[in-house]
C-alpha atoms as a PDB file:
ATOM      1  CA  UNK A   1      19.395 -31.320   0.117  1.00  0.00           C
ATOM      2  CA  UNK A   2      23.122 -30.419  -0.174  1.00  0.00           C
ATOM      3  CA  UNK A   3      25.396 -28.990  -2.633  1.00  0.00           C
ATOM      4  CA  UNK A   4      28.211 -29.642  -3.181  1.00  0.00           C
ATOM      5  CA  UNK A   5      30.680 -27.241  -4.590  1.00  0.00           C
ATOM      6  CA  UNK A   6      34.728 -27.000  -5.084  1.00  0.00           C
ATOM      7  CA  UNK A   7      36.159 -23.691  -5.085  1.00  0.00           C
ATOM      8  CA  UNK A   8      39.948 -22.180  -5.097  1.00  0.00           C
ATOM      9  CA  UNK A   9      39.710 -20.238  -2.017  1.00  0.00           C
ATOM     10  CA  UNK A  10      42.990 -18.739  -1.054  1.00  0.00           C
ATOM     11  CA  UNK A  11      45.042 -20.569  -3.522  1.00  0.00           C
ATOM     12  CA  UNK A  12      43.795 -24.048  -2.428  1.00  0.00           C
ATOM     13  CA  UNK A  13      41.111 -26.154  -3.404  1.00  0.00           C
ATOM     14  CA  UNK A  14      38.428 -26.600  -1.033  1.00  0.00           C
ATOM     15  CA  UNK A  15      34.480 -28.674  -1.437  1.00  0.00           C
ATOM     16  CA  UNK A  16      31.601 -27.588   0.592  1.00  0.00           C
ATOM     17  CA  UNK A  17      28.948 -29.231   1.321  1.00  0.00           C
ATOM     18  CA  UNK A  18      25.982 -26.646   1.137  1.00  0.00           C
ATOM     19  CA  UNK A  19      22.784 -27.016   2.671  1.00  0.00           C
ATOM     20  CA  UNK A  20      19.831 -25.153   1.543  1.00  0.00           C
ATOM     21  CA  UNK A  21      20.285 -21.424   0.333  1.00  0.00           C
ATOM     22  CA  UNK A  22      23.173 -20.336   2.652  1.00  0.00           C
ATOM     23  CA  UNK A  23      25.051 -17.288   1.925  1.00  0.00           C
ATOM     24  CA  UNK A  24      29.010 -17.290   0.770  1.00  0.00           C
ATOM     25  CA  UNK A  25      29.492 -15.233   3.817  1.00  0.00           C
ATOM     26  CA  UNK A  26      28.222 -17.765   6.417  1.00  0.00           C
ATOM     27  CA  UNK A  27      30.268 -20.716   4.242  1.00  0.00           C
ATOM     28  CA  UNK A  28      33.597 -18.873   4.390  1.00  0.00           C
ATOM     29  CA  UNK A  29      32.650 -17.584   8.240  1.00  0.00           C
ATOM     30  CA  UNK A  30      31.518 -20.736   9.658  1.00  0.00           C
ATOM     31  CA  UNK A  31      32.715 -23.624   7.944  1.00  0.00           C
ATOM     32  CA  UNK A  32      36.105 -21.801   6.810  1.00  0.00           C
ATOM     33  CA  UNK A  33      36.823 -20.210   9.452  1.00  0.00           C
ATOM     34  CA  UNK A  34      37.883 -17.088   7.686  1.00  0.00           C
ATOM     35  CA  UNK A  35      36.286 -14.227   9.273  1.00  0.00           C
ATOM     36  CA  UNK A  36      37.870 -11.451   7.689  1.00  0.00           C
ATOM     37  CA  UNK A  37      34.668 -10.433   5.634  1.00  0.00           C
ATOM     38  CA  UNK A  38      32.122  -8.997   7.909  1.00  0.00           C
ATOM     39  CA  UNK A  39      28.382  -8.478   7.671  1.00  0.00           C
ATOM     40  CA  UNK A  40      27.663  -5.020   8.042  1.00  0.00           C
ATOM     41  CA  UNK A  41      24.194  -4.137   6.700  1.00  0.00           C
ATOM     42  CA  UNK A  42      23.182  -7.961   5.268  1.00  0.00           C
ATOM     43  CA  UNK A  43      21.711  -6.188   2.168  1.00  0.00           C
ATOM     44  CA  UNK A  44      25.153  -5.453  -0.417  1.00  0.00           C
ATOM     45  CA  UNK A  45      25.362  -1.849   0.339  1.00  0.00           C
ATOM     46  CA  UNK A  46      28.400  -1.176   3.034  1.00  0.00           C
ATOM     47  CA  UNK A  47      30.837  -3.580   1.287  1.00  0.00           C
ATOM     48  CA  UNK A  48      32.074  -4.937   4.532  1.00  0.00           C
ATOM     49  CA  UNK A  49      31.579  -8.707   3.213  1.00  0.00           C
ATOM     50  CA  UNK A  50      33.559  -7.950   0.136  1.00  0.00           C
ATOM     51  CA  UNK A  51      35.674 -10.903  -1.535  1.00  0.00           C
ATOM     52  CA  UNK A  52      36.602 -11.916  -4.714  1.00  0.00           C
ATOM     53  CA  UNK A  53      34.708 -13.955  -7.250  1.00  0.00           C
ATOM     54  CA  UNK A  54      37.069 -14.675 -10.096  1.00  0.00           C
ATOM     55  CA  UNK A  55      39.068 -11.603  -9.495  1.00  0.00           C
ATOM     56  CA  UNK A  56      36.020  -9.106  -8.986  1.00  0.00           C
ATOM     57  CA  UNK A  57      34.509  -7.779  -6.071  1.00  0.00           C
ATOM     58  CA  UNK A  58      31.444  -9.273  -4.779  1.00  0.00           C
ATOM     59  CA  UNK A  59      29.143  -8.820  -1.451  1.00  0.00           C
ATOM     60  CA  UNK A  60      29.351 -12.014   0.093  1.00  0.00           C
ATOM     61  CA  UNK A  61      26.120 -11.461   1.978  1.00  0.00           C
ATOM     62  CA  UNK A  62      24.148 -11.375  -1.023  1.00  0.00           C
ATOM     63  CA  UNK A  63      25.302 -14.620  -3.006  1.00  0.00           C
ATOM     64  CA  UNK A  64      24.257 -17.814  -2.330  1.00  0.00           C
ATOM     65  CA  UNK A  65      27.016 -20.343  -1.433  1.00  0.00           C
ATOM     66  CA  UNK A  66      25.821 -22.837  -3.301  1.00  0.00           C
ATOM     67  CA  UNK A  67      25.460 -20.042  -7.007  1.00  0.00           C
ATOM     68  CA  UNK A  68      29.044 -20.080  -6.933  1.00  0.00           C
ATOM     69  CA  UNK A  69      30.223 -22.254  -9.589  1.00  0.00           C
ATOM     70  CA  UNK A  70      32.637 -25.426  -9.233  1.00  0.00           C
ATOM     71  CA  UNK A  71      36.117 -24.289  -9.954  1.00  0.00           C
ATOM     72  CA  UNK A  72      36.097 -20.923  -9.071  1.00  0.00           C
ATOM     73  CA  UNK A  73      38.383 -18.550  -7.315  1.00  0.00           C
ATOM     74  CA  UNK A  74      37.384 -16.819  -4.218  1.00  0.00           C
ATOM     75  CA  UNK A  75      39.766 -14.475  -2.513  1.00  0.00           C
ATOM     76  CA  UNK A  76      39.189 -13.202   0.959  1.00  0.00           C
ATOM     77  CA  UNK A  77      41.127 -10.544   2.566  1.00  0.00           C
ATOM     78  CA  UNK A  78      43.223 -13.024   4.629  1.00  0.00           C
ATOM     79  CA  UNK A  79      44.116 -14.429   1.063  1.00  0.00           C
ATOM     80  CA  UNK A  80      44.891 -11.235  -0.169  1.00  0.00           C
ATOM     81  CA  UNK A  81      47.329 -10.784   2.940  1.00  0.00           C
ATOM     82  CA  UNK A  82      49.798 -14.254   1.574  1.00  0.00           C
ATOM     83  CA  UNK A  83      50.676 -12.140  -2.063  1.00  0.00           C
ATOM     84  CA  UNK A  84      52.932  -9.933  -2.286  1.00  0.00           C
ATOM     85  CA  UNK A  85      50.672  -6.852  -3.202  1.00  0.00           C
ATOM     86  CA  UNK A  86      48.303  -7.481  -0.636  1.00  0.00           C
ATOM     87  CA  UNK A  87      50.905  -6.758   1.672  1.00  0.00           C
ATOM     88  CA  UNK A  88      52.187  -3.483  -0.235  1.00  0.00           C
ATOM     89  CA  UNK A  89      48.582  -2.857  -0.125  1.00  0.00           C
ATOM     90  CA  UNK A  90      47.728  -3.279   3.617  1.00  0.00           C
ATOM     91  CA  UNK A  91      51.183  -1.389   3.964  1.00  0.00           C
ATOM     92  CA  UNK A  92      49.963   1.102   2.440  1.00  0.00           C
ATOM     93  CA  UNK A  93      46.585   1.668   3.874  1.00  0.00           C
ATOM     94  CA  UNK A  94      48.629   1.987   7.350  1.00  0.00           C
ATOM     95  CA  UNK A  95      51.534   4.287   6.149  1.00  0.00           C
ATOM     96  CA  UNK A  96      48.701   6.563   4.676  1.00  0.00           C
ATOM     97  CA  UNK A  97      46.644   6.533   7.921  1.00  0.00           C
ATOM     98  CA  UNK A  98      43.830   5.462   6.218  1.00  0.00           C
ATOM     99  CA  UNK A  99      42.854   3.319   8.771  1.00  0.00           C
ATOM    100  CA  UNK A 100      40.555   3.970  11.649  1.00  0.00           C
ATOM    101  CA  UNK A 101      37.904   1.283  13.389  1.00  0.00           C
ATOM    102  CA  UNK A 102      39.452  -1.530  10.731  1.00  0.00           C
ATOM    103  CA  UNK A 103      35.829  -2.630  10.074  1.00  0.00           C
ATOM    104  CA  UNK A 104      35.396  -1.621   6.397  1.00  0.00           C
ATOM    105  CA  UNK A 105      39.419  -2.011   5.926  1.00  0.00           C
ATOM    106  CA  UNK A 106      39.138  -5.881   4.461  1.00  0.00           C
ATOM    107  CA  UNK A 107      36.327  -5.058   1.962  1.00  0.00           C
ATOM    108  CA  UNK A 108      38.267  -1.312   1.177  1.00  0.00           C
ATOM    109  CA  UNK A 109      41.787  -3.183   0.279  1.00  0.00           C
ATOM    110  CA  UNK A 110      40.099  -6.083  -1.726  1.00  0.00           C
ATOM    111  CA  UNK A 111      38.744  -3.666  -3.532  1.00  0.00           C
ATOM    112  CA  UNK A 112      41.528  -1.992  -4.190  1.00  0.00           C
ATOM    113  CA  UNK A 113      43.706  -5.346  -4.567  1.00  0.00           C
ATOM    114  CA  UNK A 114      41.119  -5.868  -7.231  1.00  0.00           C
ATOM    115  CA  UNK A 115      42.041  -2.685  -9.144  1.00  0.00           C
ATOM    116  CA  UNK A 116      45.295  -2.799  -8.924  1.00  0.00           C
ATOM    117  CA  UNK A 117      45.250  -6.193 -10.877  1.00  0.00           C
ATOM    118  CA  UNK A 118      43.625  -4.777 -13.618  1.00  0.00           C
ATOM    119  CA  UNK A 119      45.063  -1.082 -13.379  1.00  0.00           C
ATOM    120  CA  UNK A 120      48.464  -0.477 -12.262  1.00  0.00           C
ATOM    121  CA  UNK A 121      47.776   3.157 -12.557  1.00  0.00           C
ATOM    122  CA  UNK A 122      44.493   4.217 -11.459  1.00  0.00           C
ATOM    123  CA  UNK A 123      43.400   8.040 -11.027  1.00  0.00           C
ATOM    124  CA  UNK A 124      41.407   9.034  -8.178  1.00  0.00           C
ATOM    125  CA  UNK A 125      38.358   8.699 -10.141  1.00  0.00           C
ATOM    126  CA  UNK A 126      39.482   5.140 -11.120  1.00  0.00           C
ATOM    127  CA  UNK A 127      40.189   4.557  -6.828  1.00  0.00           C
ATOM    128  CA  UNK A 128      36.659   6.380  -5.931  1.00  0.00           C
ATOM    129  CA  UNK A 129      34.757   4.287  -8.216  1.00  0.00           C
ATOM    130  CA  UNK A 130      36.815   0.912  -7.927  1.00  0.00           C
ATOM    131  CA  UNK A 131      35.872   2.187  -3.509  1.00  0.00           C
ATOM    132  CA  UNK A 132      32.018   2.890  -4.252  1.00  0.00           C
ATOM    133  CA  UNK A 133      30.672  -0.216  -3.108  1.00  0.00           C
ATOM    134  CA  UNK A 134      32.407   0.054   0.202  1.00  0.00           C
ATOM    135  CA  UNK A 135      31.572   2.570   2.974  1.00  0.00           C
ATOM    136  CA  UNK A 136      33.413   4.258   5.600  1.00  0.00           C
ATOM    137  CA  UNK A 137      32.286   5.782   8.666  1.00  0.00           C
ATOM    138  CA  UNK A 138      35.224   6.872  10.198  1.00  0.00           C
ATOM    139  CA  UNK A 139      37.403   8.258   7.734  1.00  0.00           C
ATOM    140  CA  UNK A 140      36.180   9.512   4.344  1.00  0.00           C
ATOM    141  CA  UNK A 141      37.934   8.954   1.637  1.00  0.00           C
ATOM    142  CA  UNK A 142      40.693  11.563   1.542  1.00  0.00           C
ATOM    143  CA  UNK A 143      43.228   9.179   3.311  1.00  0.00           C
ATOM    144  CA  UNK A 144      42.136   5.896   1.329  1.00  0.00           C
ATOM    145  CA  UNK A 145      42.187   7.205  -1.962  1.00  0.00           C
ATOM    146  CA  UNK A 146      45.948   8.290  -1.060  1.00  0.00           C
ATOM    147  CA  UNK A 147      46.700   4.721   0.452  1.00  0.00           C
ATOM    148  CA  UNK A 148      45.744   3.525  -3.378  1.00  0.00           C
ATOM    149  CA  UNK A 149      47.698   5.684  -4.804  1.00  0.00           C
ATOM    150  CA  UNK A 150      50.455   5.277  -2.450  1.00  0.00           C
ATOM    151  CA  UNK A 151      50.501   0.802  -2.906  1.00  0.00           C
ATOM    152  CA  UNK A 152      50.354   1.472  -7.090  1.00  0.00           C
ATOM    153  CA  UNK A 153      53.167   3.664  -7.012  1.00  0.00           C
ATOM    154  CA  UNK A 154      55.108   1.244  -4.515  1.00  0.00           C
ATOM    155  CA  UNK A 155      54.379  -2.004  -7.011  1.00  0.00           C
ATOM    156  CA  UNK A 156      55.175  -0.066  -9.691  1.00  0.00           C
ATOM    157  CA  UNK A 157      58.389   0.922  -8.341  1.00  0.00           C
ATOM    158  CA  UNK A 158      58.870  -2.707  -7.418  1.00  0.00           C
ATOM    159  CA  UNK A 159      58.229  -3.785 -10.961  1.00  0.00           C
ATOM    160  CA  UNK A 160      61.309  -2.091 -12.107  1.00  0.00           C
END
């Protein structure tokens, strides 16, 4: 049996046809094509799948494709890269040197894209806890937590 489902994904509508209980990572990997969001531990806890349900951050490899309701908004990192502060943002992340392998970088910025929509000033507590579903290996979190700060204060400044 199939599912269907139609979802804003990146700004444009989309229907999948779901079969059985397949995760939202495999749907947007396979039959999307966009392979940005990356299983890293299959179990929610590295935050390498991370994309946006309705504007919050979600671990794709957890959620069944076909528990995502009609009409709603999924964001993936290489949606996040078309708006304008997803591109301060991944600016950012690069100016800062924040990143390393690149693995957890697409679950790390949608995380932070997600913050930054809600709070155009975050502290570093604000950063560390908007960052604590999503690990690093390489880095810590010295050089993330300044790429954060680094994007609000550019949109800010933009926003002038």
């Amino acid at each position: 049996m199939k599912t269907r489902r139609t979802w804003t994904l990146n700004g444009k509508t989309v229907t999948a046809d779901i079969p059985g209980i397949r995760r939202l990572l495999d749907v947007l990997r396979e039959d999307f094509g966009l392979t940005g969001a990356k299983e890293g531990c299959g179990e929610g806890e590295c935050g390498a799948c991370t994309v946006l349900l309705d504007g919050e951050p979600v671990a794709a490899c957890l959620i069944p494709a076909a528990q995502v309701p009609d009409g709603a908004a999924l964001l993936t990192i290489e949606g996040v890269a078309r708006t304008r502060a997803g591109r301060v943002l991944q600016q950012a992340y690069i100016d800062a040197g924040a990143v390393q392998c690149g693995f957890c970088i697409p679950g790390m910025v949608l995380s932070s894209y997600a913050l930054l929509q809600r709070n155009p000033r975050p502290t570093e507590r604000d950063i560390r806890t908007a960052l604590s579903g999503n690990l690093c290996r390489c880095t810590g979190y010295a050089k993330i937590v300044a790429a954060v700060r680094l994007a609000a204060r550019r949109l800010r400044e933009e926003a002038k």
